[in-house]
Protein backbone atom coordinates (compact mmCIF):
# COMPACT_ATOMS: atom_id res chain seq x y z
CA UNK A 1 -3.79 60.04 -11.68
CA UNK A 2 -6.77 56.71 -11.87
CA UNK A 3 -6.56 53.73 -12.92
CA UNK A 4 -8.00 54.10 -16.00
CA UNK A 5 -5.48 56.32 -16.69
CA UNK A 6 -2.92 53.74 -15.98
CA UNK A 7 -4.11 51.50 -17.76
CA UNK A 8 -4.74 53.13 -20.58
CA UNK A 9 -0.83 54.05 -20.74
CA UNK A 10 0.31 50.11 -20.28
CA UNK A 11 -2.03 49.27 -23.17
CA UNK A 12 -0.23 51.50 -25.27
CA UNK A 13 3.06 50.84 -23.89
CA UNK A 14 2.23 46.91 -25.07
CA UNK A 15 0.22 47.22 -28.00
CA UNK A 16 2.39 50.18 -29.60
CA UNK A 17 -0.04 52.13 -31.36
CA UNK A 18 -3.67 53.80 -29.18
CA UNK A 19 -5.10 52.28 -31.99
CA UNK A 20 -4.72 49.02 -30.85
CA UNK A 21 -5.07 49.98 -27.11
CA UNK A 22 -8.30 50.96 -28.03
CA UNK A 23 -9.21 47.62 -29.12
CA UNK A 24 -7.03 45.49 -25.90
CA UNK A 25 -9.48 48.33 -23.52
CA UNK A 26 -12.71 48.23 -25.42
CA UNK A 27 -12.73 52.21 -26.11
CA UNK A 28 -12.31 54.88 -28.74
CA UNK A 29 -8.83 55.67 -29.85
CA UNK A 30 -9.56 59.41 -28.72
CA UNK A 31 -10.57 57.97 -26.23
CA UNK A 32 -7.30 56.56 -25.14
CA UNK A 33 -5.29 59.91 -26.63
CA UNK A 34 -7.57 61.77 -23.71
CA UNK A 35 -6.60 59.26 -21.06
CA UNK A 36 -2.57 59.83 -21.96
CA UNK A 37 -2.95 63.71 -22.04
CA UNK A 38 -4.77 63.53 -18.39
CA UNK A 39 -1.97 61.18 -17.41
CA UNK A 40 0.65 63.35 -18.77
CA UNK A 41 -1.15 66.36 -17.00
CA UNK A 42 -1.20 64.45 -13.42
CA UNK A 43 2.72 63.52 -13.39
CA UNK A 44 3.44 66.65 -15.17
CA UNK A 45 6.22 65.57 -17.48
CA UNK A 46 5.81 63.93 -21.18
CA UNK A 47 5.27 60.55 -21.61
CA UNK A 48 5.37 59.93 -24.89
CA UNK A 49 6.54 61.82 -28.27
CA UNK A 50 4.43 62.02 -31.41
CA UNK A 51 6.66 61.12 -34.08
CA UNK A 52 5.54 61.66 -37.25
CA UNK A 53 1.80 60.22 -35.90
CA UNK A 54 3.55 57.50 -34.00
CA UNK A 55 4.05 57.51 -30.29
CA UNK A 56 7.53 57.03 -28.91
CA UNK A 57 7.85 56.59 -25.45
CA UNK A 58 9.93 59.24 -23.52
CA UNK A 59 13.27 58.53 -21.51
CA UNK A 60 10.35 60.05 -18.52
CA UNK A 61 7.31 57.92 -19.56
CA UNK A 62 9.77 54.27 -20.17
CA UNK A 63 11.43 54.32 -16.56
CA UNK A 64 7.96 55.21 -15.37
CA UNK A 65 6.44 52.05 -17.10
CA UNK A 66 8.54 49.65 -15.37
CA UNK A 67 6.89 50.70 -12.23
CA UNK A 68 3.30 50.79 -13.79
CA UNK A 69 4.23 47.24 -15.09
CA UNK A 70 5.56 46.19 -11.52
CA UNK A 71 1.86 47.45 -10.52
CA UNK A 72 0.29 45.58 -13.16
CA UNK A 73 1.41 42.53 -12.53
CA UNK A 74 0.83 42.66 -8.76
CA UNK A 75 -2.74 43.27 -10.21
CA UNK A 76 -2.63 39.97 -11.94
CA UNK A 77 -1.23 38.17 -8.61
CA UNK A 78 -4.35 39.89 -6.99
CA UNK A 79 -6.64 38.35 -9.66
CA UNK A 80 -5.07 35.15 -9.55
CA UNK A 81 -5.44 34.93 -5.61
CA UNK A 82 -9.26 36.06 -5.93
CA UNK A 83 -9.95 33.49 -8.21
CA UNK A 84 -8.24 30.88 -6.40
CA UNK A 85 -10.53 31.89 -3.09
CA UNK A 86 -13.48 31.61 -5.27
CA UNK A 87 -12.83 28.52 -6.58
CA UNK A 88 -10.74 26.73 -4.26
CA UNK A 89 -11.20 28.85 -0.66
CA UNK A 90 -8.02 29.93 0.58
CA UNK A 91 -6.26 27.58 -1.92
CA UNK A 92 -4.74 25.27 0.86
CA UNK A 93 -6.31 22.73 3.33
CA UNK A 94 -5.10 21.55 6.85
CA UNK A 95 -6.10 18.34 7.99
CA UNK A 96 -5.71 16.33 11.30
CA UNK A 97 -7.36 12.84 11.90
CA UNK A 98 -7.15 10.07 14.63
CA UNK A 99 -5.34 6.95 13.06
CA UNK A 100 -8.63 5.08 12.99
CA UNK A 101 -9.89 7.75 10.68
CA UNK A 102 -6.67 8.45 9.23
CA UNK A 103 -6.31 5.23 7.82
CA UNK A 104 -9.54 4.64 4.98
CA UNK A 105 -11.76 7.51 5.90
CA UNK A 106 -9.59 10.68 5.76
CA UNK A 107 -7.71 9.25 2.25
CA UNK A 108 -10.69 8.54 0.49
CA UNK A 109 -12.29 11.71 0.89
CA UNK A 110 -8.85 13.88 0.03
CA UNK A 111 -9.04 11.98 -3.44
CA UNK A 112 -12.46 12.65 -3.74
CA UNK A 113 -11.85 16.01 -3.22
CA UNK A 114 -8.82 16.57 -5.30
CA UNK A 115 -10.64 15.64 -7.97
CA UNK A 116 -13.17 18.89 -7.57
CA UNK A 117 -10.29 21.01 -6.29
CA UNK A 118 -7.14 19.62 -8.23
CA UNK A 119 -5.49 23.13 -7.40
CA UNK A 120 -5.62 22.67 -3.65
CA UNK A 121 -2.54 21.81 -1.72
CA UNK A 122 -3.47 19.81 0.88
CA UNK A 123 -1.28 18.96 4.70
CA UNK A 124 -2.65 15.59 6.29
CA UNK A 125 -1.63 15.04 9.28
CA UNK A 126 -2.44 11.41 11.69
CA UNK A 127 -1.86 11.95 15.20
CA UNK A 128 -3.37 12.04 18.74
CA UNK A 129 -6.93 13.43 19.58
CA UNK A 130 -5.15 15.72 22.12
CA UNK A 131 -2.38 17.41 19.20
CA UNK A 132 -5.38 17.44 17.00
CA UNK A 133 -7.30 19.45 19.81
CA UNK A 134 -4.46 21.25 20.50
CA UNK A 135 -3.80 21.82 16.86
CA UNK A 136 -7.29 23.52 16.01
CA UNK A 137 -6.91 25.89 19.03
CA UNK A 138 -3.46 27.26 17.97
CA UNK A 139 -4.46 27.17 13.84
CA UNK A 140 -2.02 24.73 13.11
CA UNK A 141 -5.64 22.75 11.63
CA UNK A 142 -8.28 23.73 8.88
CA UNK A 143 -9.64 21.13 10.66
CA UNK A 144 -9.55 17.49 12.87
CA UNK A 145 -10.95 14.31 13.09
CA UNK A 146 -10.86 13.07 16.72
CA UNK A 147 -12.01 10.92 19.35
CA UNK A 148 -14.23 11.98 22.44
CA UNK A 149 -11.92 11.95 24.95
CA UNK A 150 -11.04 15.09 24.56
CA UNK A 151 -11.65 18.59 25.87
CA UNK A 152 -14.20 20.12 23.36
CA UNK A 153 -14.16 23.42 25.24
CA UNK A 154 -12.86 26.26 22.99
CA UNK A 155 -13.27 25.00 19.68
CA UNK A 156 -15.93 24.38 17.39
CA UNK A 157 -17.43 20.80 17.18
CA UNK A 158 -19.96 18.52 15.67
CA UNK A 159 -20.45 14.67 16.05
CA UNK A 160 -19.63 13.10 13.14
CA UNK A 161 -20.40 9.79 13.97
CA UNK A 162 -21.21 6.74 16.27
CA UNK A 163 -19.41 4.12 15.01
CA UNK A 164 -20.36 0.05 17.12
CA UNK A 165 -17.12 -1.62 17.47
CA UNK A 166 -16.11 -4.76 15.97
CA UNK A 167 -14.18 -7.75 17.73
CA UNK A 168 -11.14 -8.59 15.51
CA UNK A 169 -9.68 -12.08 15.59
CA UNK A 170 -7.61 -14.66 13.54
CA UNK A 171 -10.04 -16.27 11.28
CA UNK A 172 -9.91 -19.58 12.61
CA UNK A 173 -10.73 -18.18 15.96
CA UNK A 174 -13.38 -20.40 18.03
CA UNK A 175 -15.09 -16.94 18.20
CA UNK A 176 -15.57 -17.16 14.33
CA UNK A 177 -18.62 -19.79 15.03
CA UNK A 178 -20.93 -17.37 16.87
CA UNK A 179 -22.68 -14.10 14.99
CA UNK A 180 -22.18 -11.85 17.74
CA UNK A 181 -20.05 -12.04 20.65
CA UNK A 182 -21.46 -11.19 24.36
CA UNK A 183 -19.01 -10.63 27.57
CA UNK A 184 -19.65 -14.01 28.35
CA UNK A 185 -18.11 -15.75 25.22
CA UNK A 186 -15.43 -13.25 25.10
CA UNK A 187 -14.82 -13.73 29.40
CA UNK A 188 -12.19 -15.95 29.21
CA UNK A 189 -10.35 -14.87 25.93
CA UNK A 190 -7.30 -12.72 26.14
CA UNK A 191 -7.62 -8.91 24.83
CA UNK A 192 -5.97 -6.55 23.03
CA UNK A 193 -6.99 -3.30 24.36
CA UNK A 194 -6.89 0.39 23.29
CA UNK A 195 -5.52 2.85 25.64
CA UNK A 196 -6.99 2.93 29.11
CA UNK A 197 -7.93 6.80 28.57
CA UNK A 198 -9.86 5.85 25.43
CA UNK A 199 -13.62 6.31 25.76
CA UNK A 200 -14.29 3.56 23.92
CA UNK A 201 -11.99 1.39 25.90
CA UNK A 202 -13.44 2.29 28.90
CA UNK A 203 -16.89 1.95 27.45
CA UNK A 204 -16.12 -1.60 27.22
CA UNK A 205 -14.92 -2.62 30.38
CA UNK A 206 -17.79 -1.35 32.01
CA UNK A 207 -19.72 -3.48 29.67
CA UNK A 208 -17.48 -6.19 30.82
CA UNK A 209 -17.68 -5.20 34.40
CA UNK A 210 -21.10 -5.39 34.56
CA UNK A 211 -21.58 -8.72 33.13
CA UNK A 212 -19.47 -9.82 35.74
CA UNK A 213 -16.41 -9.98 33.81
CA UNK A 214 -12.83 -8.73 34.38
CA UNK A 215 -11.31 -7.67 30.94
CA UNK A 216 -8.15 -9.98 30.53
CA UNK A 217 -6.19 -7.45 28.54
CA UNK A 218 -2.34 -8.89 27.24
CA UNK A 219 -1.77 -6.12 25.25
CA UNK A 220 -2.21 -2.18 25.32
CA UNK A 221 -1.60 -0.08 22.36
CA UNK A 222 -3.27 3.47 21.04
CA UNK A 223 -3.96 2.35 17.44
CA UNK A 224 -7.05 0.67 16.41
CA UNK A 225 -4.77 -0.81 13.21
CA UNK A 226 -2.11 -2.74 15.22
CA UNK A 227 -4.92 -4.67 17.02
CA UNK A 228 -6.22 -5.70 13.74
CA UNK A 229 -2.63 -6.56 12.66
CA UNK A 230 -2.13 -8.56 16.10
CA UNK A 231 -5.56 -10.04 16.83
CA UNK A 232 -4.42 -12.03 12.82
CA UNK A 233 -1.26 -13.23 14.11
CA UNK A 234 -2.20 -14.78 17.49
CA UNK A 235 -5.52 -15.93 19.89
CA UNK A 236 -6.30 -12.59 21.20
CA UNK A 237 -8.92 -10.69 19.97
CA UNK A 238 -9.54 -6.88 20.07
CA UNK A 239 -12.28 -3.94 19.92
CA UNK A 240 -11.96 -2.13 16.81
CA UNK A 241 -13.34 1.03 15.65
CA UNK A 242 -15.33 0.17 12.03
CA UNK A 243 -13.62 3.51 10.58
CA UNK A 244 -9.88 1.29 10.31
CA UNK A 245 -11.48 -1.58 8.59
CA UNK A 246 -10.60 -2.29 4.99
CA UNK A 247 -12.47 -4.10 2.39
CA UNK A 248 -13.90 -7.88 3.28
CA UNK A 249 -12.15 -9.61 0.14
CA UNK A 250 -8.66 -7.89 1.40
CA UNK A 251 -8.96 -8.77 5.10
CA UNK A 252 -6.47 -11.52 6.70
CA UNK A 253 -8.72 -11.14 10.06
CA UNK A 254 -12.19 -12.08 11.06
CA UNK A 255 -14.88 -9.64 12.49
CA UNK A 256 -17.78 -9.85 14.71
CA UNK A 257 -20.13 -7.65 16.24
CA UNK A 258 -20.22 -7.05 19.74
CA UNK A 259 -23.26 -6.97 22.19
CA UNK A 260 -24.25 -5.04 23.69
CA UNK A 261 -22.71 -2.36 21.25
CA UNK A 262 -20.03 -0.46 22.55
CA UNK A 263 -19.64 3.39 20.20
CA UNK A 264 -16.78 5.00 19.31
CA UNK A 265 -17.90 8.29 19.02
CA UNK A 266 -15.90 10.39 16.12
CA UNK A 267 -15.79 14.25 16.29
CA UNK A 268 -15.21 17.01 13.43
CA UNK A 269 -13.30 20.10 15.31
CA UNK A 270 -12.93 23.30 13.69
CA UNK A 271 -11.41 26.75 15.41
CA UNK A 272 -13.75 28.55 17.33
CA UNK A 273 -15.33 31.37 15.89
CA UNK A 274 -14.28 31.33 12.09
CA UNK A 275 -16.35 30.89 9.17
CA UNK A 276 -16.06 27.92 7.54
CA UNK A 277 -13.99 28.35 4.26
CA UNK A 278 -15.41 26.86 1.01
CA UNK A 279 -12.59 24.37 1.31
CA UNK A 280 -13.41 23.77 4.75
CA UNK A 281 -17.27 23.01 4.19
CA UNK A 282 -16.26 21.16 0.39
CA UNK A 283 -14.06 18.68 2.43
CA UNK A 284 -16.60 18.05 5.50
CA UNK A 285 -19.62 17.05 2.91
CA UNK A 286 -17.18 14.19 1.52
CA UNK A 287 -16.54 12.95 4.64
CA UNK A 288 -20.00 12.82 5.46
CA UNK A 289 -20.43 11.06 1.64
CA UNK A 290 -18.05 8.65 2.51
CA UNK A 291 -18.73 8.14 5.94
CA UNK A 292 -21.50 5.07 5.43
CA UNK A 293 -19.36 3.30 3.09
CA UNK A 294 -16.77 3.08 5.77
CA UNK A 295 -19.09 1.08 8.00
CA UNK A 296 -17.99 -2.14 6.76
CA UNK A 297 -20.26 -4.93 6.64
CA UNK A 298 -18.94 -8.14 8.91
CA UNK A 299 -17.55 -11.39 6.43
């Protein structure tokens, strides 16, 4: 037996007549009679009676439907899928980001591509740079935002961006007066600091170092956020990455640049030695579309 055979036998199974299998196949009814008769032939039992020029289907050829329509509508499942990978990739998206990225960045560009892709279900996760690293390597991740402190060994990466930090502060910090800030206005201040292992962190001291300075740090923390949150609420101020900055009108905080700029240095990771899906490559180009806007201008 073929397919066409098949086929030919589920049209008239549905339709009821060849006449209108015909039609539903886009053949000749004798056409469609010769298809049956080979079928018949290849499972070599009767799958239909001709009843006074009607076809009534046999005890045989009914039980033997159900499987052709189990078959058929795997087919359909098949067709489905294949659309869905044409359209949409493999239909689902894994996402990892920093929280720095996590925070305006990574949303924006999920709504911006939902909107292309509304049939894409989407996992967003906000962690470390290390899980996210970690993450990629063991296929847990489509793909990761993350910082350059990590190993890139093994995966698959590409700068995304270099991003000058921002000083945050309250806004009627004395630091609000000047347009940039230099080690030696921010000497004596006390400091919110990112982690010690963060890149950017330690870019900084060594700015400060160098100056002459010893970074008077009174709080640690990992997340680029809570120092915005804390440099509002008290007279320390703190290195930001630009990426966790929202709109001017919305902020509660100040921001100035600092100089000499210090980078924080954002990396796309991807698992080594896979093509990039169309989901995969559709979601990278909106970061990249988005990625200026999230620059935000000091006020």
């Amino acid at each position: 037996m073929n397919f066409r055979q098949l086929e030919a036998f589920n049209a008239v199974m549905i339709s009821g007549s060849t006449v209108r299998a015909a039609e539903l196949m886009g053949v000749t009814q004798p056409a469609v009679s010769r298809l049956i008769a080979e079928l018949e032939a290849a499972v070599r039992f009767p799958l239909f009676d001709r009843v006074r020029g009607r076809l009534i289907a046999t005890p045989e050829g009914t039980l033997f439907f159900r499987e052709v329509e189990v078959s058929f509508k795997g087919l359909d499942r098949l067709q489905a899928t294949a659309a869905s990978i044409r359209d949409y990739g493999a239909g689902t998206l894994k996402i990892a980001s920093l929280a720095a990225a996590g925070a305006i960045l990574a949303p924006a560009a999920i709504r911006a591509f939902r909107k292309q892709n509304p049939g894409v279900r989407i996992t967003f996760h906000i962690t470390w740079s290390s899980a996210i690293r970690n993450g990629i390597t063991d296929g847990q991740y489509d793909l990761g935002l993350a910082a350059d402190e990590i190993d890139r060994s093994g995966i698959d990466s590409q700068l995304f961006g270099s991003f000058p930090g921002l000083l945050a502060m309250p806004k009627s910090h004395p630091l609000t007066l000047h347009k940039s800030i230099t080690p030696d206005l921010i000497a004596e201040w006390p400091l919110i600091g990112l982690s010690p292992e963060d890149r950017a962190r330690q870019r900084f001291d060594e700015t400060m170092k160098k100056a002459g300075h010893e970074p008077k740090y009174v709080i640690e923390t990992p997340n680029a956020a809570t120092i915005c949150a804390l440099a509002q609420e008290g007279d320390a101020v703190g290195l930001v990455n630009p990426l966790v900055i929202g709109e001017a009108e919305s902020r509660t905080f100040a921001l100035r640049p600092f100089a000499p700029e210090v980078m924080f240095r954002v990396y796309l990771l991807f698992p080594a030695d896979i093509q990039k899906s169309t989901l995969v490559r559709g979601f990278t180009a909106e970061l990249f579309r988005l990625r200026n806007r999230y620059e935000m201008p000091i006020a």
